[in-house]
PDB file of N, CA and C in Angstrom:
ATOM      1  N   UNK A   1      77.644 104.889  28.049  1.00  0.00           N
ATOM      2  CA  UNK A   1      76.277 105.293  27.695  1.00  0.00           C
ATOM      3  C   UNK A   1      76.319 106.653  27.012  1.00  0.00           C
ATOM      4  N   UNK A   2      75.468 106.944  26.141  1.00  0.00           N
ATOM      5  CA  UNK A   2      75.571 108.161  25.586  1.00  0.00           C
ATOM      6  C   UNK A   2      74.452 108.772  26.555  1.00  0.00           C
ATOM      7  N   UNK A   3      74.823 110.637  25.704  1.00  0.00           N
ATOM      8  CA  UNK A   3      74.171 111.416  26.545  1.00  0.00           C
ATOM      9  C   UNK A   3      72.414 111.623  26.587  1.00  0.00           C
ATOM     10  N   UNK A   4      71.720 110.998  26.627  1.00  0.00           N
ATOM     11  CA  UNK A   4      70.884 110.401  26.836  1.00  0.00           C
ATOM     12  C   UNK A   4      69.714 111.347  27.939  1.00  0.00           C
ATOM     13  N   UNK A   5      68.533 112.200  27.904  1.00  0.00           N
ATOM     14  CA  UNK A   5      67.840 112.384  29.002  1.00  0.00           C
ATOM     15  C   UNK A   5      66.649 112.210  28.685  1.00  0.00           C
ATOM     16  N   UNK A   6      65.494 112.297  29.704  1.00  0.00           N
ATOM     17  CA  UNK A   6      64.311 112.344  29.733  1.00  0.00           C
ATOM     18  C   UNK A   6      63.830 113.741  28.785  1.00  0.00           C
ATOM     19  N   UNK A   7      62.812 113.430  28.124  1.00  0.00           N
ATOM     20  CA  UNK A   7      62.253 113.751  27.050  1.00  0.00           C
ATOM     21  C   UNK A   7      61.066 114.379  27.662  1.00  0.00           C
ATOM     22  N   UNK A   8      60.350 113.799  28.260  1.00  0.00           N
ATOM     23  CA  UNK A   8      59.645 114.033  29.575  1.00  0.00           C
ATOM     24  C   UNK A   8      58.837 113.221  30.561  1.00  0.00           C
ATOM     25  N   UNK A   9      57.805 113.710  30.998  1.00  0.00           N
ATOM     26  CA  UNK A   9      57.533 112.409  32.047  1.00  0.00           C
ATOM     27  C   UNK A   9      56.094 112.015  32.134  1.00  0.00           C
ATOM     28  N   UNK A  10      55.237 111.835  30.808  1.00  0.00           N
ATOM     29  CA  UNK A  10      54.317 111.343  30.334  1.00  0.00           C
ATOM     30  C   UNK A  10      54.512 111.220  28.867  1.00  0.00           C
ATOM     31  N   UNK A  11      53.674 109.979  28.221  1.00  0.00           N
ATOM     32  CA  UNK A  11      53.415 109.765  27.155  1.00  0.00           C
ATOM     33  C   UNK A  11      52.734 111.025  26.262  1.00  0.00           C
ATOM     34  N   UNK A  12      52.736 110.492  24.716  1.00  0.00           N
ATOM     35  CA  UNK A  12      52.381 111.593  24.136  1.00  0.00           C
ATOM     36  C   UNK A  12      50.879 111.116  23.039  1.00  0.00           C
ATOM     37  N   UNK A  13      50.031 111.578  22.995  1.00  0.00           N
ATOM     38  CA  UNK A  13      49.437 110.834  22.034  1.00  0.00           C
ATOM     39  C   UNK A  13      49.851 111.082  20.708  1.00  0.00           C
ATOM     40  N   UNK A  14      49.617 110.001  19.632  1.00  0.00           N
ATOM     41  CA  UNK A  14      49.956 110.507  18.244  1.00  0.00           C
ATOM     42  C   UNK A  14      48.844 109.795  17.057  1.00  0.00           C
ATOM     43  N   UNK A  15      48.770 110.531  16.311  1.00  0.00           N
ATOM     44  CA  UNK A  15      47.645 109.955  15.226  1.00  0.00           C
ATOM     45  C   UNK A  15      49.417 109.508  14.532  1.00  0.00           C
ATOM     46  N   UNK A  16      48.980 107.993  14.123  1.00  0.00           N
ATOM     47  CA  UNK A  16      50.015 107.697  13.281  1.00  0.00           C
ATOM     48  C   UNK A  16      49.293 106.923  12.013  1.00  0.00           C
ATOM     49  N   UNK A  17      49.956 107.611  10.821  1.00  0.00           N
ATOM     50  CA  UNK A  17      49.425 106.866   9.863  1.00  0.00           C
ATOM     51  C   UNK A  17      49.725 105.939   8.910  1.00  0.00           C
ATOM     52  N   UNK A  18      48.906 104.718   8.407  1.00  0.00           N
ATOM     53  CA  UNK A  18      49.685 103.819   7.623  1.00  0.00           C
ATOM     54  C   UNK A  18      51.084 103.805   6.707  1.00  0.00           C
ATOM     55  N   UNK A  19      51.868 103.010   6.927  1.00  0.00           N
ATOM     56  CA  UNK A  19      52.971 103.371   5.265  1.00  0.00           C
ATOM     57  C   UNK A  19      53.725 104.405   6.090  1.00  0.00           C
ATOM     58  N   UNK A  20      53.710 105.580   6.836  1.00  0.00           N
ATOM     59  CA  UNK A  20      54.632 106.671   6.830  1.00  0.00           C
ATOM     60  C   UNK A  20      55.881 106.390   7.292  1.00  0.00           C
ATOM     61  N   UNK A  21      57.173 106.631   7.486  1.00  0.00           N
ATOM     62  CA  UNK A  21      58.134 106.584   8.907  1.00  0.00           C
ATOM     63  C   UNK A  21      57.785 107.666   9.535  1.00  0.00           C
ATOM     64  N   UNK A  22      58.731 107.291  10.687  1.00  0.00           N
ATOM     65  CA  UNK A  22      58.609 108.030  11.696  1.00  0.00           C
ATOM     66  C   UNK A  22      59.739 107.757  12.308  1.00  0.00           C
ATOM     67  N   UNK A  23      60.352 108.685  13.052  1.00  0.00           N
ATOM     68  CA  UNK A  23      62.054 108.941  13.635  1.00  0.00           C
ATOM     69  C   UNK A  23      61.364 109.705  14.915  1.00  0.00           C
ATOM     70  N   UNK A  24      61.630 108.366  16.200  1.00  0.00           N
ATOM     71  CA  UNK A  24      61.148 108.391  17.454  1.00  0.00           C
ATOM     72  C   UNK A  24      62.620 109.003  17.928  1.00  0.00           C
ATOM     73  N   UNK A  25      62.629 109.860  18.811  1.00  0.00           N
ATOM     74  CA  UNK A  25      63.784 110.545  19.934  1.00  0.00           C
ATOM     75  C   UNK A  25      63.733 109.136  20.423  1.00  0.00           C
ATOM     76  N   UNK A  26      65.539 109.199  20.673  1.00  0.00           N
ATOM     77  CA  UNK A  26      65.263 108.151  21.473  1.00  0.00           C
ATOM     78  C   UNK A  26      66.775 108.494  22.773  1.00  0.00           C
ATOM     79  N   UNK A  27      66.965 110.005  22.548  1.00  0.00           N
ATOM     80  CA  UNK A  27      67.791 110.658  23.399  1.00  0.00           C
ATOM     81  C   UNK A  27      67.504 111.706  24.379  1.00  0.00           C
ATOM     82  N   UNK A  28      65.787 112.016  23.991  1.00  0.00           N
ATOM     83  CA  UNK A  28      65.737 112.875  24.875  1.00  0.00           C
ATOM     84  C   UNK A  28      65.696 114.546  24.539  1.00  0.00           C
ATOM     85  N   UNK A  29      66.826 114.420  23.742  1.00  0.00           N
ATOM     86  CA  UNK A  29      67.070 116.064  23.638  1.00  0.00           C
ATOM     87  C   UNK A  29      66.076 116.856  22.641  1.00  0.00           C
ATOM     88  N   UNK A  30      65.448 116.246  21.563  1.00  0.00           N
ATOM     89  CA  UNK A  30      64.696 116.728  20.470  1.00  0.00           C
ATOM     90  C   UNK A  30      63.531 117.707  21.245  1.00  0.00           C
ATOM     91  N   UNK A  31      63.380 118.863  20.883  1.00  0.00           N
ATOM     92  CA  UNK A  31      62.306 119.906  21.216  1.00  0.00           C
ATOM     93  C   UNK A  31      60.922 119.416  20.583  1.00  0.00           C
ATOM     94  N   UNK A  32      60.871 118.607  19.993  1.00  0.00           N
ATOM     95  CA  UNK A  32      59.727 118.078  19.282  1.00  0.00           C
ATOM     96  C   UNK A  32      59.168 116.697  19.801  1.00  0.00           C
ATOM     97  N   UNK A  33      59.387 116.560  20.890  1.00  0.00           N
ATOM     98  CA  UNK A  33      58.925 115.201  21.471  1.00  0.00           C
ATOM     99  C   UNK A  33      57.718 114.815  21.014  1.00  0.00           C
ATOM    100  N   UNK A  34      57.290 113.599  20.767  1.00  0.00           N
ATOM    101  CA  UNK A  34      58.176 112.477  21.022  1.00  0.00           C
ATOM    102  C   UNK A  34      59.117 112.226  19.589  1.00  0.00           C
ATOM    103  N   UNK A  35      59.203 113.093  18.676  1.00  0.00           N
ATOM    104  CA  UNK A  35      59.817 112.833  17.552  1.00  0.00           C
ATOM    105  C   UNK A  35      61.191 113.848  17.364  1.00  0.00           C
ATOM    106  N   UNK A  36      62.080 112.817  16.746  1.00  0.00           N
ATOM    107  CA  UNK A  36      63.482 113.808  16.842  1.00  0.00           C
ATOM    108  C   UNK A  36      63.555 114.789  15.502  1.00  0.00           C
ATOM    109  N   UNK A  37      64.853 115.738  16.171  1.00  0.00           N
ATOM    110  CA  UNK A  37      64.904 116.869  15.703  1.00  0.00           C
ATOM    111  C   UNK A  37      66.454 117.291  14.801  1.00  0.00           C
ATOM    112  N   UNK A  38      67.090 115.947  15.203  1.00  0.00           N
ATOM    113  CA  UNK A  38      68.521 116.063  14.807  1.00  0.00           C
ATOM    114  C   UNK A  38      69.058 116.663  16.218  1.00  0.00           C
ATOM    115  N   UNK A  39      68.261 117.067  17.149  1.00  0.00           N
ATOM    116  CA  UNK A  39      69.569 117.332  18.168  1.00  0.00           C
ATOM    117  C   UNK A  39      70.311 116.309  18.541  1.00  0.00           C
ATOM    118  N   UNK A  40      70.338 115.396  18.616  1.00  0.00           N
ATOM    119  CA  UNK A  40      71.546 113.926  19.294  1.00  0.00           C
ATOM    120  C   UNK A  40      72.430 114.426  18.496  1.00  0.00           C
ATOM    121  N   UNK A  41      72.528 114.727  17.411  1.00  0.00           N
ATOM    122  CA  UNK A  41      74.188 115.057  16.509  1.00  0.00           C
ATOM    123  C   UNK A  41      74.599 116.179  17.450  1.00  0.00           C
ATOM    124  N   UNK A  42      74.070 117.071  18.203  1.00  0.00           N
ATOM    125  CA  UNK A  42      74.789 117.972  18.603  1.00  0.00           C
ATOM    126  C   UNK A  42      74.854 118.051  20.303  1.00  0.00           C
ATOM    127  N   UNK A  43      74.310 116.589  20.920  1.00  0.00           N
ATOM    128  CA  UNK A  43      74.271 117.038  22.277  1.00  0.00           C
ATOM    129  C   UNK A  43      74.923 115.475  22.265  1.00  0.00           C
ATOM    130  N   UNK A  44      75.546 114.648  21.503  1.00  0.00           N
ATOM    131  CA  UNK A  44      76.125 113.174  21.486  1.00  0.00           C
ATOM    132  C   UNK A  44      75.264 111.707  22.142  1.00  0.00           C
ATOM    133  N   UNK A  45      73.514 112.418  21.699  1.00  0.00           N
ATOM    134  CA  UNK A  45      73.194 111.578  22.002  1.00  0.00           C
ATOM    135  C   UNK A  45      72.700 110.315  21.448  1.00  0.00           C
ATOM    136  N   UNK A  46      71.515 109.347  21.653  1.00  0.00           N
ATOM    137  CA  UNK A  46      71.951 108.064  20.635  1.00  0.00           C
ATOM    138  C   UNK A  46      70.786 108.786  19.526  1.00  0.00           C
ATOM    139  N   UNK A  47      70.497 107.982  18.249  1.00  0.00           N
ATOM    140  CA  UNK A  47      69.909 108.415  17.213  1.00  0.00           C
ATOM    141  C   UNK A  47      68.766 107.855  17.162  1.00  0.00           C
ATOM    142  N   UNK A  48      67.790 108.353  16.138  1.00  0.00           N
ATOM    143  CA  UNK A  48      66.493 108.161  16.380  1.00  0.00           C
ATOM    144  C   UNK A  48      65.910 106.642  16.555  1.00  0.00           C
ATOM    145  N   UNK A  49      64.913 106.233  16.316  1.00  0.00           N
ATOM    146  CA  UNK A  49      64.193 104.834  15.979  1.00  0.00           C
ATOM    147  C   UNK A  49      63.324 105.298  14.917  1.00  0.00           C
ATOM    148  N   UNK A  50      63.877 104.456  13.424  1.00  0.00           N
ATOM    149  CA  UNK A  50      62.693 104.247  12.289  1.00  0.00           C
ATOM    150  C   UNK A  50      62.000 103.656  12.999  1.00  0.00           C
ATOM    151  N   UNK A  51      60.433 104.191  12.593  1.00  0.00           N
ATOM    152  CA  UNK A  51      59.497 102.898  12.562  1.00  0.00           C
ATOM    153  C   UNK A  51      58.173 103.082  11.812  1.00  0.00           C
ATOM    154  N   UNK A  52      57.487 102.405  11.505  1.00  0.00           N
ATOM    155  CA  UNK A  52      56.208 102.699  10.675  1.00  0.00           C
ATOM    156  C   UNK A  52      55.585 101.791  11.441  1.00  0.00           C
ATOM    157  N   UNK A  53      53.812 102.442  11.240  1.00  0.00           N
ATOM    158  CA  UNK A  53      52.766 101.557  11.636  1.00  0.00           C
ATOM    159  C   UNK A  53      51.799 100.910  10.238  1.00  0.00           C
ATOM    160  N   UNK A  54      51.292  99.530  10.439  1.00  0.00           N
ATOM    161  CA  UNK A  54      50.402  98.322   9.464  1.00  0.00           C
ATOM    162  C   UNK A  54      49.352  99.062   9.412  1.00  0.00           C
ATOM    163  N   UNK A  55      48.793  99.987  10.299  1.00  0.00           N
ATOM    164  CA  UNK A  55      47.017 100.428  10.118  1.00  0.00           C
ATOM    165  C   UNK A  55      47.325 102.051  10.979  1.00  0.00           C
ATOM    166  N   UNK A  56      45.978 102.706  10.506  1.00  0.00           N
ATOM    167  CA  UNK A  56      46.743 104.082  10.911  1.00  0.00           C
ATOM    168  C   UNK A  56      45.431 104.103  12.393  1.00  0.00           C
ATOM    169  N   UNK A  57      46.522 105.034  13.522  1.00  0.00           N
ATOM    170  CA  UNK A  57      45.816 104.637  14.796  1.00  0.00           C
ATOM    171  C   UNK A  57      46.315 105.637  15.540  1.00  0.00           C
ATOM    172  N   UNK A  58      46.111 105.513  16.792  1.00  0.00           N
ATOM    173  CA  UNK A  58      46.457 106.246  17.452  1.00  0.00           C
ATOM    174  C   UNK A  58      47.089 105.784  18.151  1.00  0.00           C
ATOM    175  N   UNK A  59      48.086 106.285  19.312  1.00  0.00           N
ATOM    176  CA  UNK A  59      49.123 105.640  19.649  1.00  0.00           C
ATOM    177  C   UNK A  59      50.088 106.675  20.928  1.00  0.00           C
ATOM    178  N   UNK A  60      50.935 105.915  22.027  1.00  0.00           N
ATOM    179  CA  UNK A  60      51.341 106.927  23.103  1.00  0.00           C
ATOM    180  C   UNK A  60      52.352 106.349  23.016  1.00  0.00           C
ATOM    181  N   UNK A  61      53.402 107.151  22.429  1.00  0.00           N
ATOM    182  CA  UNK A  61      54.696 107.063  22.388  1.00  0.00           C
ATOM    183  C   UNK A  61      55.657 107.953  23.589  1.00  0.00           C
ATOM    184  N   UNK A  62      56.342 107.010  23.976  1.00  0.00           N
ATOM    185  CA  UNK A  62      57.419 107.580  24.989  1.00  0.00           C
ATOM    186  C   UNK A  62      57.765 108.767  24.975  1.00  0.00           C
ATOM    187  N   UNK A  63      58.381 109.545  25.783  1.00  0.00           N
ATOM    188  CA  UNK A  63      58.919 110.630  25.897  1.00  0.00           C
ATOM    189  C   UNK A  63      59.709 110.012  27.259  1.00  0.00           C
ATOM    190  N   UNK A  64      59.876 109.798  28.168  1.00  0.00           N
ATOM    191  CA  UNK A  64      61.150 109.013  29.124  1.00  0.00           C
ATOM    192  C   UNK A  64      62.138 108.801  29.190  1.00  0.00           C
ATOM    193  N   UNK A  65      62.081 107.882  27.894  1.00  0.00           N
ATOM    194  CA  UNK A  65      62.989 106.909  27.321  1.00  0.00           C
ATOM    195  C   UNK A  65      63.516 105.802  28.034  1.00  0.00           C
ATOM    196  N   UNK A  66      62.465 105.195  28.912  1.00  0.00           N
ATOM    197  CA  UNK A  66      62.465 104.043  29.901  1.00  0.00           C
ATOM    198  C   UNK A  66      61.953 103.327  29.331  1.00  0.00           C
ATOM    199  N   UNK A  67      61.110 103.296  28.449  1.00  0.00           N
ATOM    200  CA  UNK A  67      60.294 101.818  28.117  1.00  0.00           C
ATOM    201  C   UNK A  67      60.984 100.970  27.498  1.00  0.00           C
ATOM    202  N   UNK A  68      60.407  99.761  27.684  1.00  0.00           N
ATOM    203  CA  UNK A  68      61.345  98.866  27.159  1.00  0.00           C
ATOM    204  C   UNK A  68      60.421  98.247  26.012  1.00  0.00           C
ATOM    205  N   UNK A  69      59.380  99.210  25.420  1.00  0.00           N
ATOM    206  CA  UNK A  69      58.830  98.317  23.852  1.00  0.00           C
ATOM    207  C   UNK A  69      58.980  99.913  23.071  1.00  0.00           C
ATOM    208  N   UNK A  70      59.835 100.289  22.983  1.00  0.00           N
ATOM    209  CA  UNK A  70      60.165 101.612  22.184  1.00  0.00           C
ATOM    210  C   UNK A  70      59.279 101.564  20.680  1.00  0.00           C
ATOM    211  N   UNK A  71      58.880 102.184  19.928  1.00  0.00           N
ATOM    212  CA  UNK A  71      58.502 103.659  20.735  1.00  0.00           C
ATOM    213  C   UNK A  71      57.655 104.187  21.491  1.00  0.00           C
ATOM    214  N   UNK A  72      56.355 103.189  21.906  1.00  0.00           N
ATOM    215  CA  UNK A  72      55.407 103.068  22.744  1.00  0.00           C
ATOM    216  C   UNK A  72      55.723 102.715  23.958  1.00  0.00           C
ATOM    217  N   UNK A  73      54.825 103.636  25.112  1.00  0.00           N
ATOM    218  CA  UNK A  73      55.098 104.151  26.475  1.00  0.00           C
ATOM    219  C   UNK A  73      54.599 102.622  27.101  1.00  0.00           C
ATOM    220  N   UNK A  74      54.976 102.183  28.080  1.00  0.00           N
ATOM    221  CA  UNK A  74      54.916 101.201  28.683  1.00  0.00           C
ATOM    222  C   UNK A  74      54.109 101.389  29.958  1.00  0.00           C
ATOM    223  N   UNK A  75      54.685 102.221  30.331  1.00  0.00           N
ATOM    224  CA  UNK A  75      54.361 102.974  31.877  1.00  0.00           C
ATOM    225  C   UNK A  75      55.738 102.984  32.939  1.00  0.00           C
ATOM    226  N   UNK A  76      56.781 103.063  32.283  1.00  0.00           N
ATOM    227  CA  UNK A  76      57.944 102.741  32.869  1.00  0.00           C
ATOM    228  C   UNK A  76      58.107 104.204  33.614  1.00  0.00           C
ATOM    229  N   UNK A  77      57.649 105.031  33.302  1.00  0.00           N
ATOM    230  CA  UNK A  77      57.654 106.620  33.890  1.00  0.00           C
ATOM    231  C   UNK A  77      57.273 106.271  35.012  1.00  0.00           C
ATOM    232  N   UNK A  78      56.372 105.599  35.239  1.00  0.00           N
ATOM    233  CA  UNK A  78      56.044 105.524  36.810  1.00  0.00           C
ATOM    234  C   UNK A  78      56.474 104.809  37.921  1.00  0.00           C
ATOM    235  N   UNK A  79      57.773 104.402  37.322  1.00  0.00           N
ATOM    236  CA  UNK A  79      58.604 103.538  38.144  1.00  0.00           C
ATOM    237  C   UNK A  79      59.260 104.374  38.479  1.00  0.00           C
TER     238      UNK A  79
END
């Protein structure tokens, strides 16, 4: 497993907008939660998640990194 931690321990809200990417942390270490920062290159952890959204919305993306519908929070924090 790579080095991998909690990001933190609630969701985050995000205005996300049509067409854009977006590079979800998906290690934890990025100071910019829920979006990475390039730290995984320097703490060996795994690398971001592209993703774009169809309509622009709002949206609670992980910070955990437990959920299992990445990049949106599940509620796996509360397990």
């Amino acid at each position: 497993m790579k080095n991998n931690i909690r990001g933190g321990d609630a969701p985050i809200a995000c205005q996300l907008e049509i067409d854009k990417n977006y590079a979800w942390c998906s290690c934890g270490h990025s100071k910019d939660q829920p979006f990475c920062n390039g730290n995984h290159k320097k703490t060996g952890g795994s690398p971001p998640i592209i993703f774009c959204v169809e309509e622009t919305k709002e949206a609670y993306l992980c910070t955990c990194k437990q959920t299992n519908n990445p990049p949106y929070c599940d509620g796996s924090h509360n397990n």
